[in-house]
Protein backbone atom coordinates (compact mmCIF):
# COMPACT_ATOMS: atom_id res chain seq x y z
CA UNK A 1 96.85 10.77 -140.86
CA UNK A 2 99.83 10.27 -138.61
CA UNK A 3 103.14 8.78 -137.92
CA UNK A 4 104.55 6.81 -134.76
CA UNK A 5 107.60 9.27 -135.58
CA UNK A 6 105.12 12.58 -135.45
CA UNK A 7 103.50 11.38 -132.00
CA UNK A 8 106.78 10.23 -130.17
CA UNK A 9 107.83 13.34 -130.67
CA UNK A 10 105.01 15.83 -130.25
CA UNK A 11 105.47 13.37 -126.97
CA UNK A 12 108.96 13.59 -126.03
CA UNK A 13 108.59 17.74 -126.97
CA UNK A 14 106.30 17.48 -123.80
CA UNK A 15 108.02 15.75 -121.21
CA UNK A 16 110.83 18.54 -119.67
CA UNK A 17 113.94 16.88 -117.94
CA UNK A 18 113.31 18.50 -114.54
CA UNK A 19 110.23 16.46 -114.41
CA UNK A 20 111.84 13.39 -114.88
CA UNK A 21 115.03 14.17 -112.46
CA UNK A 22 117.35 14.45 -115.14
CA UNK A 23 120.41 16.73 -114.61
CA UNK A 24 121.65 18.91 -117.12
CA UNK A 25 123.77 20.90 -115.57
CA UNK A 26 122.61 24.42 -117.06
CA UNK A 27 123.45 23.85 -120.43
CA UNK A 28 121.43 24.98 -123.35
CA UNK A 29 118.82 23.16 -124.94
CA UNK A 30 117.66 23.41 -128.24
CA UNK A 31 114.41 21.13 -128.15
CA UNK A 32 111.57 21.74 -125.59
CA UNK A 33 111.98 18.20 -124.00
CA UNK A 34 113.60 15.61 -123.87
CA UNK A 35 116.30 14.68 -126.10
CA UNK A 36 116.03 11.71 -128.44
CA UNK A 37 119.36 10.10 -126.63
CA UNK A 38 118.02 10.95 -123.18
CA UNK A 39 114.07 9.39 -124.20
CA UNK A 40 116.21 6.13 -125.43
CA UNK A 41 118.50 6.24 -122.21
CA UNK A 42 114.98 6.11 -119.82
CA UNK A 43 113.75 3.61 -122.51
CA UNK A 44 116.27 1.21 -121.85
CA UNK A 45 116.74 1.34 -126.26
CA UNK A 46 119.54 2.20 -128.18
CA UNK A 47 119.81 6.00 -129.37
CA UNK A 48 120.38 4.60 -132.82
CA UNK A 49 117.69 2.82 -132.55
CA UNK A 50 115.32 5.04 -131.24
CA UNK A 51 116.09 7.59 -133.76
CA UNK A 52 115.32 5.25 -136.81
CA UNK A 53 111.80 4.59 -134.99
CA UNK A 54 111.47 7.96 -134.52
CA UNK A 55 112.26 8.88 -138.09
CA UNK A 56 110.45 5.89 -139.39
CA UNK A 57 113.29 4.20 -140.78
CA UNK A 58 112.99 1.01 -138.44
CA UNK A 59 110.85 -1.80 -139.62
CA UNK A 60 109.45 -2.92 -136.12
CA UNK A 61 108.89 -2.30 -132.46
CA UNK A 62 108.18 -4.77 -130.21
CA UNK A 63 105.53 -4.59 -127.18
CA UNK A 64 108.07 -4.40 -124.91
CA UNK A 65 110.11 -1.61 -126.42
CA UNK A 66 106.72 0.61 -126.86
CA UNK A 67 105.69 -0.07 -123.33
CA UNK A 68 108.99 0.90 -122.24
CA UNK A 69 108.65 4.48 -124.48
CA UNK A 70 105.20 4.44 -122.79
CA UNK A 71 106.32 4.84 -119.37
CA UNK A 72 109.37 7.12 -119.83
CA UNK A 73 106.89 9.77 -121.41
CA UNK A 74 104.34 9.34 -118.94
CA UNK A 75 101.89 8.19 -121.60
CA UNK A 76 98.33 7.36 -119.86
CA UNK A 77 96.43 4.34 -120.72
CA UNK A 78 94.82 5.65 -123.73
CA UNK A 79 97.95 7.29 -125.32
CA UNK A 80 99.48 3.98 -124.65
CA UNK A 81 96.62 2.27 -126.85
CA UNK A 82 97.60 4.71 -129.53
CA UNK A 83 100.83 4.91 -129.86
CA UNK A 84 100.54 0.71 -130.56
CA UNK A 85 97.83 1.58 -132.89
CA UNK A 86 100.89 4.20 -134.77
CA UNK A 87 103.14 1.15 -134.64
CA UNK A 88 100.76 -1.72 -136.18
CA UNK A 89 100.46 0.74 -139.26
CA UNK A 90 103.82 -0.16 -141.29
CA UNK A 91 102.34 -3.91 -142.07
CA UNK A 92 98.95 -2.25 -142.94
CA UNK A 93 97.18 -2.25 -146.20
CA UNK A 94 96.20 1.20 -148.12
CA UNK A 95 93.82 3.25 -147.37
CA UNK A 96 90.15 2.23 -148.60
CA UNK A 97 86.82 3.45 -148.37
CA UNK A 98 84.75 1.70 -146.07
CA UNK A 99 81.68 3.02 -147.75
CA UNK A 100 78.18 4.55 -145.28
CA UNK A 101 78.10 3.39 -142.28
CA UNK A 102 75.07 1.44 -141.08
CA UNK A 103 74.23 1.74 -137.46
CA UNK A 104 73.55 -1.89 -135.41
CA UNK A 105 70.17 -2.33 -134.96
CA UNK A 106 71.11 -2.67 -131.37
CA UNK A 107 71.80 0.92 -130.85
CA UNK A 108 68.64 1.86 -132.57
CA UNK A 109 66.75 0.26 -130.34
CA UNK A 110 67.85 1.59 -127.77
CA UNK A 111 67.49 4.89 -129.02
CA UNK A 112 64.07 4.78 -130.03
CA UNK A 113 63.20 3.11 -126.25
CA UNK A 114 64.47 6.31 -124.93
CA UNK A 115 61.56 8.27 -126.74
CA UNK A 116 61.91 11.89 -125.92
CA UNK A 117 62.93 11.08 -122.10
CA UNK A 118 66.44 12.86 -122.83
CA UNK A 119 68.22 14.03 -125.66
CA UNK A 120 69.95 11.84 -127.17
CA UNK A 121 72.47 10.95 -131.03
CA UNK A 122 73.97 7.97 -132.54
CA UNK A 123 77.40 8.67 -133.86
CA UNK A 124 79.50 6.70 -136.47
CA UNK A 125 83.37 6.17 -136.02
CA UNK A 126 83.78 9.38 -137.91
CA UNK A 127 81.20 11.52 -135.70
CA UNK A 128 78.89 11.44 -138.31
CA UNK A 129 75.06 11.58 -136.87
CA UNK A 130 73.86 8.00 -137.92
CA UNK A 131 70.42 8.67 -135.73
CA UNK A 132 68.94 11.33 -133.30
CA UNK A 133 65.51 11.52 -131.61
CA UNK A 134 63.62 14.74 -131.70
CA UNK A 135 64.96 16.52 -128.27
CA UNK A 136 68.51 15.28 -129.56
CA UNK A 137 68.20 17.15 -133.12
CA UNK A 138 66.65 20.40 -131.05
CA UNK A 139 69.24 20.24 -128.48
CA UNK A 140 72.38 19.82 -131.14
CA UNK A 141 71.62 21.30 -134.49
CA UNK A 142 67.88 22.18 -134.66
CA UNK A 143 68.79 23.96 -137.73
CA UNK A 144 69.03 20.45 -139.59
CA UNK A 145 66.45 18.53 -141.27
CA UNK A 146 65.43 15.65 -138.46
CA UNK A 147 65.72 12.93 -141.34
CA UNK A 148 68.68 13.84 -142.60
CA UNK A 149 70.69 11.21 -140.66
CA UNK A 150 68.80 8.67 -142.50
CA UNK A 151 70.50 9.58 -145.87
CA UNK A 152 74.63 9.14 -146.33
CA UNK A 153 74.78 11.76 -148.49
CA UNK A 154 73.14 14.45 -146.01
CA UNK A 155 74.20 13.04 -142.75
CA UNK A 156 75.43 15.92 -140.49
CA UNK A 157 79.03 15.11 -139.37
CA UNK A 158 79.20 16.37 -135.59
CA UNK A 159 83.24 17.91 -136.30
CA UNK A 160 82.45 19.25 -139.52
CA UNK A 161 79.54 21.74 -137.80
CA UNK A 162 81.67 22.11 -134.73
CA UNK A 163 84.72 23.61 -136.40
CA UNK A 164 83.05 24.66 -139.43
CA UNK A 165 79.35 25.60 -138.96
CA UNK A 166 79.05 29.20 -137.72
CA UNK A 167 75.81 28.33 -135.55
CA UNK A 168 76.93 25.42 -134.41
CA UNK A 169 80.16 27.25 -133.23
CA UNK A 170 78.03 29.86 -131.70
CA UNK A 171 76.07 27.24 -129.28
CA UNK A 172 78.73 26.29 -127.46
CA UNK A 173 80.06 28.39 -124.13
CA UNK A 174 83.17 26.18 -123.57
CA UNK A 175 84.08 25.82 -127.43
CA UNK A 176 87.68 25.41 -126.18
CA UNK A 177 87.67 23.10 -123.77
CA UNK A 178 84.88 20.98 -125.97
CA UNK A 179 87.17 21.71 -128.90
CA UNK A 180 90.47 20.01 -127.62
CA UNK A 181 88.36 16.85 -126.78
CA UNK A 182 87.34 16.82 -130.25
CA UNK A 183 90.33 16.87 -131.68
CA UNK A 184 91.81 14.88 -129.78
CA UNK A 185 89.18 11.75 -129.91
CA UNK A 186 89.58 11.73 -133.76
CA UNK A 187 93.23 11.12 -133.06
CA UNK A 188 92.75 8.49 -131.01
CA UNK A 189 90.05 7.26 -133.90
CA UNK A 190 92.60 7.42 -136.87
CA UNK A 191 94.98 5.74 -134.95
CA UNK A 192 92.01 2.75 -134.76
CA UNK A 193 91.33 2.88 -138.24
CA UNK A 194 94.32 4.74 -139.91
CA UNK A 195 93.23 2.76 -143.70
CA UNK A 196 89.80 4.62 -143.36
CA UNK A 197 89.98 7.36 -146.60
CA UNK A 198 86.86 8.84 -145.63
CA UNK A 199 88.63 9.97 -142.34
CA UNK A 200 91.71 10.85 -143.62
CA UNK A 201 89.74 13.80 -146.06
CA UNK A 202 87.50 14.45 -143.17
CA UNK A 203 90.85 15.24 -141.08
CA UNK A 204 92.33 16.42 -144.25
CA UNK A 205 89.26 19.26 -144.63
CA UNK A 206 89.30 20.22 -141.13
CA UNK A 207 93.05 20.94 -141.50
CA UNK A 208 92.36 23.18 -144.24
CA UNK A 209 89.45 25.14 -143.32
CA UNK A 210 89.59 25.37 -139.78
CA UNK A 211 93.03 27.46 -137.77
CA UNK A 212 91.87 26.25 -134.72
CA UNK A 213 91.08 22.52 -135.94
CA UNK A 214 94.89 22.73 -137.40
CA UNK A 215 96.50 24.16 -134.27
CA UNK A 216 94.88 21.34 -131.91
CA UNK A 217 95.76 18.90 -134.41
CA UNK A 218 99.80 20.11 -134.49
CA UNK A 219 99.50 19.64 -130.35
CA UNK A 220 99.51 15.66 -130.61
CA UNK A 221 96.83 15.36 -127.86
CA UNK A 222 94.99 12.17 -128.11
CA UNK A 223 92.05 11.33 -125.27
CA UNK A 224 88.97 8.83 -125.14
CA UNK A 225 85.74 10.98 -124.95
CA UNK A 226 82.87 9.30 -122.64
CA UNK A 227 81.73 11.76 -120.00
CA UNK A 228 81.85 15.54 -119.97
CA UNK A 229 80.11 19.09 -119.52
CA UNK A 230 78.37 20.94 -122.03
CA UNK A 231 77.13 24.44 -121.31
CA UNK A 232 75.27 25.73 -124.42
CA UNK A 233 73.60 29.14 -125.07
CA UNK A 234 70.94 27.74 -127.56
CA UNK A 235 69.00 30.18 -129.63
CA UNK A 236 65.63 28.82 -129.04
CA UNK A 237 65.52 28.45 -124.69
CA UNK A 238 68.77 30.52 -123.77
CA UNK A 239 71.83 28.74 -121.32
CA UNK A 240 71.33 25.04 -121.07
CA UNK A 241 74.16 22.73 -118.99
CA UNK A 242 74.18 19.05 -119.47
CA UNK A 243 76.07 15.98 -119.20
CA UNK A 244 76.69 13.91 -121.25
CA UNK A 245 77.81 10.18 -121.62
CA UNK A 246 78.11 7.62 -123.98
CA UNK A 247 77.22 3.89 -124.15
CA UNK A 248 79.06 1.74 -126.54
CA UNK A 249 77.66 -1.64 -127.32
CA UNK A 250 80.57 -3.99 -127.42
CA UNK A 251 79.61 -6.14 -130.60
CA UNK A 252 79.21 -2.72 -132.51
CA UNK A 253 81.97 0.15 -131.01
CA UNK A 254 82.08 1.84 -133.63
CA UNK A 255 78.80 3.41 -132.69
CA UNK A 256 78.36 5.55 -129.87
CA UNK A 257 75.09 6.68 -128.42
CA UNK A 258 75.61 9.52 -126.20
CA UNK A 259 73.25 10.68 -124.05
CA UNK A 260 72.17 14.30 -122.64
CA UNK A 261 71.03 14.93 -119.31
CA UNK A 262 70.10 18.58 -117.36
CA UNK A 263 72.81 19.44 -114.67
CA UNK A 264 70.08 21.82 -112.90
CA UNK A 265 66.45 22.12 -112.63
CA UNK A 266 66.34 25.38 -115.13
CA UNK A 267 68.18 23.23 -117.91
CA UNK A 268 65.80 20.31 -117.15
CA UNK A 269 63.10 22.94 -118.08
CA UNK A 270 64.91 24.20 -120.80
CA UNK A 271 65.37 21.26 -122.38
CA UNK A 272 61.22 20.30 -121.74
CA UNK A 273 60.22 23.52 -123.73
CA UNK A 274 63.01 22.24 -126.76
CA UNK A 275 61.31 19.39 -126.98
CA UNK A 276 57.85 20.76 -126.95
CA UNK A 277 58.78 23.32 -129.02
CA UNK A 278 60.76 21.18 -131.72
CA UNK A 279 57.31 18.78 -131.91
């Protein structure tokens, strides 16, 4: 999965001393950032210290000390979250398998109360499709059985076909900016459940198979994923735009429905005929 070590410094490898106001008085650099004395210097930490944390030789790091990392690399709210995720891992059991996920009957409900109004999935932790309605399975992957959600063993897993897929990869007209977000919410996901084996080989596989998957990976990024554009060049109605957004119920956040809505009036039509056409 990953180490507190790997994301401080994929981190501190970001954060250039001219952006900070540090002074170095032309002298040559050999790392891309900051150095591990200057980090722990802005840190108000030991360099010692730091570099056992960083190494992951040190046993513990308090609140205070990670907060204090947190703010000398400019770390936003949700890259805060993780990197305390990282640092809760030492004391952590091994990995297990968690086993099929079953989706609250909460989110169902709200799904199938939805009807065919807009597309719309449910998602497990891993991005697995736990549900869909019709215009939802159309819109995505209308290339895949409508039940197959219903069965573990089938269930389409939303990164698998995005990286792997080659029509999946083909639907998508900002692959790269969709791509990073990917990647990076499955970051911020192992770092919520880093004993999850069934995550670790889905990261694992995606490492493997996919260059670009790997190269995002290597970057360190990590990012919640709630609202955002799609713009789509589906096979069956041509360029489609949407939003979309995603409501988490609080008892059950594990599972996401996200939610697909036109951002003109010829998507709106688009998506009309994709849903008349899928039924």
């Amino acid at each position: 999965m990953e180490s507190l070590g790997v994301f401080l410094k994929s981190r501190r490898d970001r954060v250039t001393p001219g952006e900070i106001g540090l002074r170095t008085y032309g002298t040559s650099r050999r790392v891309p950032g900051l150095r591990r004395e200057e980090l722990a210097q802005l840190a108000g930490v030991s360099a010692g210290y730091y570099t056992r944390l960083e190494q992951g030789l040190a046993e513990t790091a308090s609140r205070q000390v990670l907060d204090a990392l947190a703010r000398a690399l400019r770390l936003d709210d949700v890259e805060t979250g993780h990197l305390h995720n990282l640092a809760r891992q030492a004391a952590l059991p091994p990995m297990t398998d968690p086993g099929p996920e079953v989706p609250h009957p909460r989110v169902l409900a709200l799904l199938e109360n939805l009807g065919e109004a807009v597309p719309a999935l449910v998602f497990g932790r891993r991005g697995e499709v736990l549900a869909w309605n019709h215009a939802g399975n159309a819109l995505m992957a209308g290339h895949v059985a409508f039940d197959a959600p219903r069965d573990p063993d089938r269930r389409p897993s939303l990164p698998r076909m995005f990286f792997l897929d080659p029509l999946v990869r083909e639907l998508y007209r900002n692959r790269a900016e969709l791509a990073r977000v990917h990647v990076a919410y499955l970051r911020l996901t192992a770092g919520r459940y880093p004993t999850d084996a069934r995550l670790a080989a889905l990261i694992g596989e995606l490492s493997m198979r996919s260059d670009d998957f790997a190269a995002l990976w290597a970057t360190g990024d990590v990012a919640d994923c709630t609202v955002g554009a799609m713009h789509l060049l589906h096979p069956t109605v041509g360029a489609v735009s949407v939003d979309y957004q995603v409501w988490v119920q609080p008892d059950s956040p594990d599972h996401r429905l996200e939610i697909y809505t036109p951002k003109d009036p010829g998507s709106a039509d688009a998506l009309k005929i994709l849903t008349q056409f899928d039924r």
